[in-house]
N, C-alpha and C. Protein backbone atom coordinates (compact mmCIF):
# COMPACT_ATOMS: atom_id res chain seq x y z
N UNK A 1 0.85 -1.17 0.00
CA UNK A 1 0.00 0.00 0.00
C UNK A 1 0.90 1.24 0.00
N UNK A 2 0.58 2.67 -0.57
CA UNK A 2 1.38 3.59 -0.77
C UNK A 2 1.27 4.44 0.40
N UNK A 3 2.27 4.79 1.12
CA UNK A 3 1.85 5.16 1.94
C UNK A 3 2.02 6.78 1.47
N UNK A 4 0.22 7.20 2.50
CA UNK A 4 -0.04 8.83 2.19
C UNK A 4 0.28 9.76 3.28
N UNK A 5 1.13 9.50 4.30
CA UNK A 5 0.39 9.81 5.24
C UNK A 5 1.23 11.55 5.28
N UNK A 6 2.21 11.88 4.55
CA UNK A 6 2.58 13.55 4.54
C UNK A 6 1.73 13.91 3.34
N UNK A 7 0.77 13.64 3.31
CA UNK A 7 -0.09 14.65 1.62
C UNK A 7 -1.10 15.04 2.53
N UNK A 8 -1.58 16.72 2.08
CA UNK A 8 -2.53 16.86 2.43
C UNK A 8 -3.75 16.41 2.35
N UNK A 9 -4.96 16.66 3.47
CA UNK A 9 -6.49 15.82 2.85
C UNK A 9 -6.74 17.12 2.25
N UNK A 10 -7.74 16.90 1.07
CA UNK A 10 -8.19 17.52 -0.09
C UNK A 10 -9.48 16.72 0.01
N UNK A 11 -10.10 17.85 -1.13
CA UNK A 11 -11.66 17.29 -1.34
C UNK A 11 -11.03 16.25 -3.01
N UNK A 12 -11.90 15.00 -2.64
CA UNK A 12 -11.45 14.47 -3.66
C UNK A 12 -12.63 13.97 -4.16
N UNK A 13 -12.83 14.11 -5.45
CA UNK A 13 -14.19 13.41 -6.64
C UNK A 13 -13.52 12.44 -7.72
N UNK A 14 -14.50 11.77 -8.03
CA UNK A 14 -13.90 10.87 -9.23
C UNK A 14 -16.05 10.19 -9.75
N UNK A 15 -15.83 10.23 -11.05
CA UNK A 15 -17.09 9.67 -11.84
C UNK A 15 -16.57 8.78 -12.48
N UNK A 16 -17.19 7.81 -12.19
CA UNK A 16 -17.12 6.38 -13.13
C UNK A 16 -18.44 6.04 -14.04
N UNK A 17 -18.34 5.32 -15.10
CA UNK A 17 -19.26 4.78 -15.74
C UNK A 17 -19.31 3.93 -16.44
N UNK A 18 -20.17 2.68 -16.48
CA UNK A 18 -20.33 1.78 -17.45
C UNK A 18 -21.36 1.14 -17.79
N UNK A 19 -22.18 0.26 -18.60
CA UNK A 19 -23.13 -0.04 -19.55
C UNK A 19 -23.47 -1.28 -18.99
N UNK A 20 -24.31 -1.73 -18.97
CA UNK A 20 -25.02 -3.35 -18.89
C UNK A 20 -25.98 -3.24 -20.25
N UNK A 21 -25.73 -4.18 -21.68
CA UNK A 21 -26.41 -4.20 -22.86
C UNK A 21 -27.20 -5.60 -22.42
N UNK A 22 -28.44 -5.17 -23.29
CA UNK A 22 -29.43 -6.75 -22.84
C UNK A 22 -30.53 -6.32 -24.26
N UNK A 23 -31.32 -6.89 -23.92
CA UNK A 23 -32.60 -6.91 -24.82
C UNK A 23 -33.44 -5.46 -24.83
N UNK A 24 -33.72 -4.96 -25.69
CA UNK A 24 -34.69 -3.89 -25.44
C UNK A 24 -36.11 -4.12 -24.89
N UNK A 25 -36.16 -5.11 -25.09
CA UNK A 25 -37.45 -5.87 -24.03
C UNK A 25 -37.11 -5.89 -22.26
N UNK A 26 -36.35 -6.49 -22.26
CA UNK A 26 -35.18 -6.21 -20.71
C UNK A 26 -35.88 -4.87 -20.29
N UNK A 27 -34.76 -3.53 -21.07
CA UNK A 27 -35.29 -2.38 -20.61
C UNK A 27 -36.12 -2.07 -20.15
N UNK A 28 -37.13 -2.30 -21.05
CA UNK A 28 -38.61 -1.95 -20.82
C UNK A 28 -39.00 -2.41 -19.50
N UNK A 29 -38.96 -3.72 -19.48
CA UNK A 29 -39.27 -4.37 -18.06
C UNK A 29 -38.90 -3.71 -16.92
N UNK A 30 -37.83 -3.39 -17.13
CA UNK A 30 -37.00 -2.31 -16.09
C UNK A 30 -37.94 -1.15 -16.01
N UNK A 31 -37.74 -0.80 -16.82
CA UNK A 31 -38.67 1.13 -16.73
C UNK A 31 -40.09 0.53 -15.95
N UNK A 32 -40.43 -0.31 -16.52
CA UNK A 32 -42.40 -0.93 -15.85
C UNK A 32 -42.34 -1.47 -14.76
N UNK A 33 -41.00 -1.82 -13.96
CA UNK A 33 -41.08 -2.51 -13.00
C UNK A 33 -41.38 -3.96 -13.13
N UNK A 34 -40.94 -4.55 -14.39
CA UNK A 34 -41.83 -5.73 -14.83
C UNK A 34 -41.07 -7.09 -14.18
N UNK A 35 -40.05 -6.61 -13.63
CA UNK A 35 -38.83 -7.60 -13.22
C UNK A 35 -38.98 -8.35 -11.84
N UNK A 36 -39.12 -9.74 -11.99
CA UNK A 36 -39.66 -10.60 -10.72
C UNK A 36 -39.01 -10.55 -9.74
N UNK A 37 -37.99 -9.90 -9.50
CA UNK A 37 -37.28 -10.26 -8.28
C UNK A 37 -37.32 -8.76 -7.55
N UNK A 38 -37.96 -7.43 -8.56
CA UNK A 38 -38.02 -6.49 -7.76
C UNK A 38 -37.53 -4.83 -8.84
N UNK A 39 -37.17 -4.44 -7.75
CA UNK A 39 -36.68 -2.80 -8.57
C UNK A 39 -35.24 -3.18 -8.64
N UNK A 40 -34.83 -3.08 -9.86
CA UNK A 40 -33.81 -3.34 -10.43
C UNK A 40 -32.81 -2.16 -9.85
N UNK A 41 -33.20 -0.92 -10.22
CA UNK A 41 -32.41 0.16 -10.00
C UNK A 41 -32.51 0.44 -8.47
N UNK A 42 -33.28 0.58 -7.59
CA UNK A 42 -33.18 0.59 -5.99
C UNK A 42 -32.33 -0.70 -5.41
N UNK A 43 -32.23 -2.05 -5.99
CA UNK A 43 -30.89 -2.71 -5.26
C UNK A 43 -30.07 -3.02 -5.83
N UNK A 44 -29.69 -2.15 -7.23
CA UNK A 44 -28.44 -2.21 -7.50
C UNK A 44 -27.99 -0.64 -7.58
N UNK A 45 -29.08 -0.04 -6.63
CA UNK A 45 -28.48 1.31 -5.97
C UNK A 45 -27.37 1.54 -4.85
N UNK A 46 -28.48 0.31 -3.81
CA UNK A 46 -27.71 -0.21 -2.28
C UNK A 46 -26.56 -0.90 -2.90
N UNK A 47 -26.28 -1.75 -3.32
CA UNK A 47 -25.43 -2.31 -3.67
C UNK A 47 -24.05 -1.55 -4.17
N UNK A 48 -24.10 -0.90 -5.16
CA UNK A 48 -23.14 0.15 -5.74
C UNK A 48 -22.97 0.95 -4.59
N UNK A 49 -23.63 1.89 -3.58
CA UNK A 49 -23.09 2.27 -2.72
C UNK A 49 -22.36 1.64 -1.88
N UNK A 50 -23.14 0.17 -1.29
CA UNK A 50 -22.32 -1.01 0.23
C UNK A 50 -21.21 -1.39 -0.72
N UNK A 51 -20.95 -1.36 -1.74
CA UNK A 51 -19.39 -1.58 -2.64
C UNK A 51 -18.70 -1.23 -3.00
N UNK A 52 -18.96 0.94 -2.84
CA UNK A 52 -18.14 2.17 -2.92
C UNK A 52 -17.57 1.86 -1.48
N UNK A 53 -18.13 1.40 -0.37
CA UNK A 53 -17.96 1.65 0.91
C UNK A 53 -17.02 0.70 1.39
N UNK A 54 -16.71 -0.46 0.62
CA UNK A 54 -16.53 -1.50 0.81
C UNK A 54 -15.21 -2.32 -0.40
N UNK A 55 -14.58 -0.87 -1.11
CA UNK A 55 -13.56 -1.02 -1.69
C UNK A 55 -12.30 -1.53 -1.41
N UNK A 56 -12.05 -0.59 -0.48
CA UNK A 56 -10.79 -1.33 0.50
C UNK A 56 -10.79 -2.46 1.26
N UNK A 57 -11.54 -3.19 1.42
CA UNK A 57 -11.60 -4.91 1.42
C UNK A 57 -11.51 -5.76 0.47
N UNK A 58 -12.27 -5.18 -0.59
CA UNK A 58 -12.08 -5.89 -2.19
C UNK A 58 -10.81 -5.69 -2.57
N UNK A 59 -10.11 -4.73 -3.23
CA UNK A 59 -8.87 -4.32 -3.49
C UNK A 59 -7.49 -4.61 -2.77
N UNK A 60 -6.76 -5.30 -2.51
CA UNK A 60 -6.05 -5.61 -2.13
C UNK A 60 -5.07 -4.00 -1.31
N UNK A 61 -4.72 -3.42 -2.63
CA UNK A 61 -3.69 -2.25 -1.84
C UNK A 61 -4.80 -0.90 -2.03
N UNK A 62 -6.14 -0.88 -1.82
CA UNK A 62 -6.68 -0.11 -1.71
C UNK A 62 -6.97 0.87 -0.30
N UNK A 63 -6.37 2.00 -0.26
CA UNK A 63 -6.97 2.28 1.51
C UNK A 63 -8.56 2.10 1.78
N UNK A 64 -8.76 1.89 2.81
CA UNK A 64 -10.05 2.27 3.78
C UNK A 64 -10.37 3.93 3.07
N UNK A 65 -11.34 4.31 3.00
CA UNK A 65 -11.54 5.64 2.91
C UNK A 65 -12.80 5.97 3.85
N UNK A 66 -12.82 6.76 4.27
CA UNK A 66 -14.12 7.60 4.87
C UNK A 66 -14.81 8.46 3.31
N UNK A 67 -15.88 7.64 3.06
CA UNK A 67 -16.96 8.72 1.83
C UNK A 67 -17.47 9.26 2.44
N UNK A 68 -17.68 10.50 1.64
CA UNK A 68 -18.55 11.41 2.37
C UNK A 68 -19.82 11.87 1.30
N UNK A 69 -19.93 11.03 0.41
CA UNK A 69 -20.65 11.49 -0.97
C UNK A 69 -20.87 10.59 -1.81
N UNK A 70 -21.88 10.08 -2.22
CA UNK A 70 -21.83 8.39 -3.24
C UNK A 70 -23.43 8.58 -4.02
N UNK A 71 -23.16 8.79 -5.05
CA UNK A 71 -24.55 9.28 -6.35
C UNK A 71 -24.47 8.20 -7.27
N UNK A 72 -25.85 7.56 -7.39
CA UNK A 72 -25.58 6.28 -8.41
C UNK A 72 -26.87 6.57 -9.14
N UNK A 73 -26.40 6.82 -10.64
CA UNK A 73 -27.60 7.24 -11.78
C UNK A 73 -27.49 6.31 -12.73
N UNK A 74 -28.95 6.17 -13.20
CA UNK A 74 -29.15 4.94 -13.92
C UNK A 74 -29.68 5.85 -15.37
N UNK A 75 -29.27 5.41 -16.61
CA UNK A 75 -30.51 5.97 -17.65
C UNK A 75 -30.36 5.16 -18.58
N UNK A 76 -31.36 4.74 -18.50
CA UNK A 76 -32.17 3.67 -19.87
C UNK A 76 -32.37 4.15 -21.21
N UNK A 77 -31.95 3.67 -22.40
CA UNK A 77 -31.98 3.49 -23.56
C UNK A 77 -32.30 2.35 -24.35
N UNK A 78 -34.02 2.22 -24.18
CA UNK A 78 -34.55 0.74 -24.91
C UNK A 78 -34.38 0.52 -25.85
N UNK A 79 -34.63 1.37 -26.89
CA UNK A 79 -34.04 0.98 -28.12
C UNK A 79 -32.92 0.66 -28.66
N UNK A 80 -31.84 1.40 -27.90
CA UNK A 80 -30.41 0.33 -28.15
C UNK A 80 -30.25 -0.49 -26.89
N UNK A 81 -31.58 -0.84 -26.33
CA UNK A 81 -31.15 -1.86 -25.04
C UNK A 81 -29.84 -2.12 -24.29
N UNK A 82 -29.58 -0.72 -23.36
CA UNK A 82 -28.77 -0.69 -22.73
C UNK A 82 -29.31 0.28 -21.36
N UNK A 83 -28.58 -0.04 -20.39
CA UNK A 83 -28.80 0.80 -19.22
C UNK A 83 -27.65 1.44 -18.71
N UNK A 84 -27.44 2.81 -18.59
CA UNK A 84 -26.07 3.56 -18.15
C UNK A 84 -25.75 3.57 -16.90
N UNK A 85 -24.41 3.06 -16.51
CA UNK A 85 -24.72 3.35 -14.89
C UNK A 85 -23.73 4.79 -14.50
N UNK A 86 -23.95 5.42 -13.65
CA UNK A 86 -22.71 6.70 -13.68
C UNK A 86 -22.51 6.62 -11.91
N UNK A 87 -21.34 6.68 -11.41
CA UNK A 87 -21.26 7.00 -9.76
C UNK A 87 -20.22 8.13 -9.70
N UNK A 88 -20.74 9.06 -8.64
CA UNK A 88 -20.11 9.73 -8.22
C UNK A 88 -19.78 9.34 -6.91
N UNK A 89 -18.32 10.02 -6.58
CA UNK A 89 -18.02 9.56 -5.18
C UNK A 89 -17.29 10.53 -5.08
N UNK A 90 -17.53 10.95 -3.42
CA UNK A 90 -16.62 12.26 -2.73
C UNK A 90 -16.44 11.81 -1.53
N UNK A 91 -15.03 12.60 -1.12
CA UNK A 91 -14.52 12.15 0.53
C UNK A 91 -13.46 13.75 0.27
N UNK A 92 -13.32 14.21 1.63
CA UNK A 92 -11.97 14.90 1.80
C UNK A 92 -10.99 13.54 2.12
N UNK A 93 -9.78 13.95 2.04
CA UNK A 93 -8.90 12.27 2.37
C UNK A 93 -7.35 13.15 1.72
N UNK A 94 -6.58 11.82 1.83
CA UNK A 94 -5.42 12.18 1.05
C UNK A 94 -4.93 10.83 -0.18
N UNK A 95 -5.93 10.41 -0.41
CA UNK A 95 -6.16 9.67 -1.68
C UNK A 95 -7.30 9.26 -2.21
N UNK A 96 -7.54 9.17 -3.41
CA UNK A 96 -8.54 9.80 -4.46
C UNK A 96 -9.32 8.03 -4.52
N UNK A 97 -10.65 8.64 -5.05
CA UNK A 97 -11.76 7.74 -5.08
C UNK A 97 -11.82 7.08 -6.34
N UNK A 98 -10.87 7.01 -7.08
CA UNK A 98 -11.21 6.21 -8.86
C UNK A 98 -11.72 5.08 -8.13
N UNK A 99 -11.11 4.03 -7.32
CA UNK A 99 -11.54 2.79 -7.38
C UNK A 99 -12.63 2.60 -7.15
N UNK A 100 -12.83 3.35 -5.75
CA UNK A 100 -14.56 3.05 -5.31
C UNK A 100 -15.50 3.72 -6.22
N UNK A 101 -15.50 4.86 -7.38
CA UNK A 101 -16.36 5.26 -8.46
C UNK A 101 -16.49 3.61 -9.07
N UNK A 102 -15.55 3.39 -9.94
CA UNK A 102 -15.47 2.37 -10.59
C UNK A 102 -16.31 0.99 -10.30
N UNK A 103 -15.62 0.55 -8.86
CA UNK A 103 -16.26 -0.47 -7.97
C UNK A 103 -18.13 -0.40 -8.12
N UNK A 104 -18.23 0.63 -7.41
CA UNK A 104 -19.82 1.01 -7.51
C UNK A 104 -20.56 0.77 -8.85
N UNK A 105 -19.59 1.33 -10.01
CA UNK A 105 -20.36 1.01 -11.34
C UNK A 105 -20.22 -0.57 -11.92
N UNK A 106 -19.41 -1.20 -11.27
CA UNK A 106 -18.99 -2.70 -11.41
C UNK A 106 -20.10 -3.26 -10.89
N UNK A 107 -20.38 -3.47 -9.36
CA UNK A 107 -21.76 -3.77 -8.36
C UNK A 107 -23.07 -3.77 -9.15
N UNK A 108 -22.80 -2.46 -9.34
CA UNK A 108 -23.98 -1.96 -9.86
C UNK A 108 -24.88 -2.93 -11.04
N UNK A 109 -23.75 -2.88 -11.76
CA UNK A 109 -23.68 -3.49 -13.09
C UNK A 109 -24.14 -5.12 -12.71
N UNK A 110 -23.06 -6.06 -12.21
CA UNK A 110 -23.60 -7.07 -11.54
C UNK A 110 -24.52 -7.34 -11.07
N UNK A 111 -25.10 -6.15 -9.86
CA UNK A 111 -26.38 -6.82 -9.52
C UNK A 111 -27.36 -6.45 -10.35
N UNK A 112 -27.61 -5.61 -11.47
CA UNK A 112 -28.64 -5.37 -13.00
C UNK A 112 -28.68 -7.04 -13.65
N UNK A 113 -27.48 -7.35 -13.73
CA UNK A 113 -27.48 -8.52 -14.29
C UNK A 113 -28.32 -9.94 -13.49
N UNK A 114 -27.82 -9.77 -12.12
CA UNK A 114 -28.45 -10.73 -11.55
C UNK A 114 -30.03 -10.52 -11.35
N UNK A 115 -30.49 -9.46 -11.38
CA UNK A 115 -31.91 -9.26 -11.15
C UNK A 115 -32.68 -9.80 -12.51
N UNK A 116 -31.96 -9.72 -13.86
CA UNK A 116 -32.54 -9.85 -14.84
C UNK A 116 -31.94 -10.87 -15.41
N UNK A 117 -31.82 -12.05 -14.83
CA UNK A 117 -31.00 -12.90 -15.88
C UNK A 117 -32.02 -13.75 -16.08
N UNK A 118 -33.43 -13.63 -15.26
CA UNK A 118 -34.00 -15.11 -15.29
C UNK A 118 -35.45 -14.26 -16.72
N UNK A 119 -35.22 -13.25 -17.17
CA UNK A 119 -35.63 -12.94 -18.04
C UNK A 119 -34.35 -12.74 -19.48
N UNK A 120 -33.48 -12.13 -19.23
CA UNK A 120 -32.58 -12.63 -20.37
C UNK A 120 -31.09 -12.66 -19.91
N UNK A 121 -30.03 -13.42 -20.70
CA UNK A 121 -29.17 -14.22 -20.03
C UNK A 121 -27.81 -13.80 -20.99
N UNK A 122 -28.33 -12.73 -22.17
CA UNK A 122 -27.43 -12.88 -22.72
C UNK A 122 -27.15 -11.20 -22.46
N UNK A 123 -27.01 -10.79 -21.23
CA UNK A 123 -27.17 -9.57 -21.02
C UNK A 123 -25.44 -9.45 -20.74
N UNK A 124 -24.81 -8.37 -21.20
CA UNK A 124 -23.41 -7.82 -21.12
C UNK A 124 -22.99 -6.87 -20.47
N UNK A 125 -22.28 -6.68 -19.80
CA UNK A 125 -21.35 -5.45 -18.45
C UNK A 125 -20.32 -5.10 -19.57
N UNK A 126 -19.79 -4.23 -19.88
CA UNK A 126 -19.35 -3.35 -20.48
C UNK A 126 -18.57 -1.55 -20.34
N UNK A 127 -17.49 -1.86 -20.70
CA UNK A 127 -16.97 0.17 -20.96
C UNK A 127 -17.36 0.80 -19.59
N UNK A 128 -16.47 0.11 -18.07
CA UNK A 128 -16.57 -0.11 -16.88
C UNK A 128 -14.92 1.16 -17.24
N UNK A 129 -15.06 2.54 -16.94
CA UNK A 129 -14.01 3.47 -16.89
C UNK A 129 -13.97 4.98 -16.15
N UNK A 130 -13.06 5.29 -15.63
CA UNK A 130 -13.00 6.51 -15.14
C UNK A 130 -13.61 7.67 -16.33
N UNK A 131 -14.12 8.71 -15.83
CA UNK A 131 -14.79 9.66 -16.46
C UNK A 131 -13.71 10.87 -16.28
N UNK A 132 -13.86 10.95 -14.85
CA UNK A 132 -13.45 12.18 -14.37
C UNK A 132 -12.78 11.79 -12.48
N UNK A 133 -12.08 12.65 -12.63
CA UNK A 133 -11.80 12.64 -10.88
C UNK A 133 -10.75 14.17 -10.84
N UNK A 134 -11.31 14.67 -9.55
CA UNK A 134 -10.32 15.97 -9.18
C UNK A 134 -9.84 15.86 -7.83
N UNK A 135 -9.04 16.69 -7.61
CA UNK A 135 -7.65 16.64 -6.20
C UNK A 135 -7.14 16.14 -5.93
N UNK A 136 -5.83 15.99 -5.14
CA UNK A 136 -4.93 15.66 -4.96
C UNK A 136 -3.73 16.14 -6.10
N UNK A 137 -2.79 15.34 -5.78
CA UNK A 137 -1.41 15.86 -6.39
C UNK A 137 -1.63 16.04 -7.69
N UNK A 138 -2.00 14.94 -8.28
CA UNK A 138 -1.86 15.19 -9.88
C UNK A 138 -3.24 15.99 -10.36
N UNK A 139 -3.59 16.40 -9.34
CA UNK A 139 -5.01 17.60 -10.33
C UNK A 139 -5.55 16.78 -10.94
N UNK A 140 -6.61 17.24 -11.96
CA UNK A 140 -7.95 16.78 -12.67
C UNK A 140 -7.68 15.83 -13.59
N UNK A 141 -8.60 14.92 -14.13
CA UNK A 141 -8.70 14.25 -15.08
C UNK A 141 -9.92 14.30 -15.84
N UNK A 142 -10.26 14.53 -17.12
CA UNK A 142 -11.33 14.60 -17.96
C UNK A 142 -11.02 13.49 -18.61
N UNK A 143 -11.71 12.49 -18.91
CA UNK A 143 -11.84 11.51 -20.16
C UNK A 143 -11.75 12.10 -21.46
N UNK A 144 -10.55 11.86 -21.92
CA UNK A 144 -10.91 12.92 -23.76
C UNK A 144 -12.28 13.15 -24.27
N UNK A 145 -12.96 13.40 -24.60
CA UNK A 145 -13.80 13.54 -26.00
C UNK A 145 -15.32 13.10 -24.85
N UNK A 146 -14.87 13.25 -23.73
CA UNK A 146 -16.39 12.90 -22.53
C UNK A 146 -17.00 14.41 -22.13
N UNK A 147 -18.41 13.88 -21.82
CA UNK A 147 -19.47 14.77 -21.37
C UNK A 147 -19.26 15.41 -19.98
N UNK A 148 -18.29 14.76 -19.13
CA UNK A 148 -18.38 15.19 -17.99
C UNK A 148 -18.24 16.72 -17.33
């Protein structure tokens, strides 16, 4: 693990995002609530957060962090049957949140899949990447050619 412990704490952000592709039928089900095991997007809300929170156990040389900030947005696109996942994550600290953004959109992603597999199976996790993150030493990061 690197150790941080002469860097200042800073406010630190980082946005992650990535895709779960399935059926445009899928979608739909999603938007209607049509999905048997429940609201798709409310527990793979909890989830993406208890797995922002819960990074530094997964990750081997990841620190513990104290969050202080964890936003998990979903937006559906049935017709190209896909669902977007985006997390934001904030902490003051003295090392930066890429993993747990990321993590959260990983979870996230996973548990979409598990809620909907017993309707379709050939559903895909996908373009799981940093967006954006600011503070600390090396300053900002924008994804080239991204919306953020």
């Amino acid at each position: 693990m690197v150790d941080v412990t002469a860097k200042a704490s800073t406010l630190r952000q980082a946005v992650a995002r990535g895709c779960v592709r399935m059926r445009p039928e899928t979608v739909a089900l999603i938007e209607q609530g049509g999905i048997p095991k429940g609201d798709v997007f409310a527990t793979a809300r909890i989830a993406a957060i208890m797995a922002a929170k819960k990074t530094g156990e997964l990750i081997p040389m990841c620190h513990p962090l104290e969050l202080t900030g964890i936003d998990i947005l979903f937006t559906c696109n049935a017709s190209a049957g896909e669902v977007v996942i985006e997390s934001q994550v904030r902490t003051v600290g003295r090392t930066g949140v890429e993993m747990e953004a990321m993590t959260a959109v990983g979870v996230a992603a996973l548990t979409i899949y598990d809620m909907c597999k017993a309707v379709d199976r050939e559903m895909i996790l996908t373009d799981i990447r940093l967006m954006s993150k600011q503070g600390g030493k090396s300053g900002a990061f924008v994804r080239p050619g991204s919306t953020v």
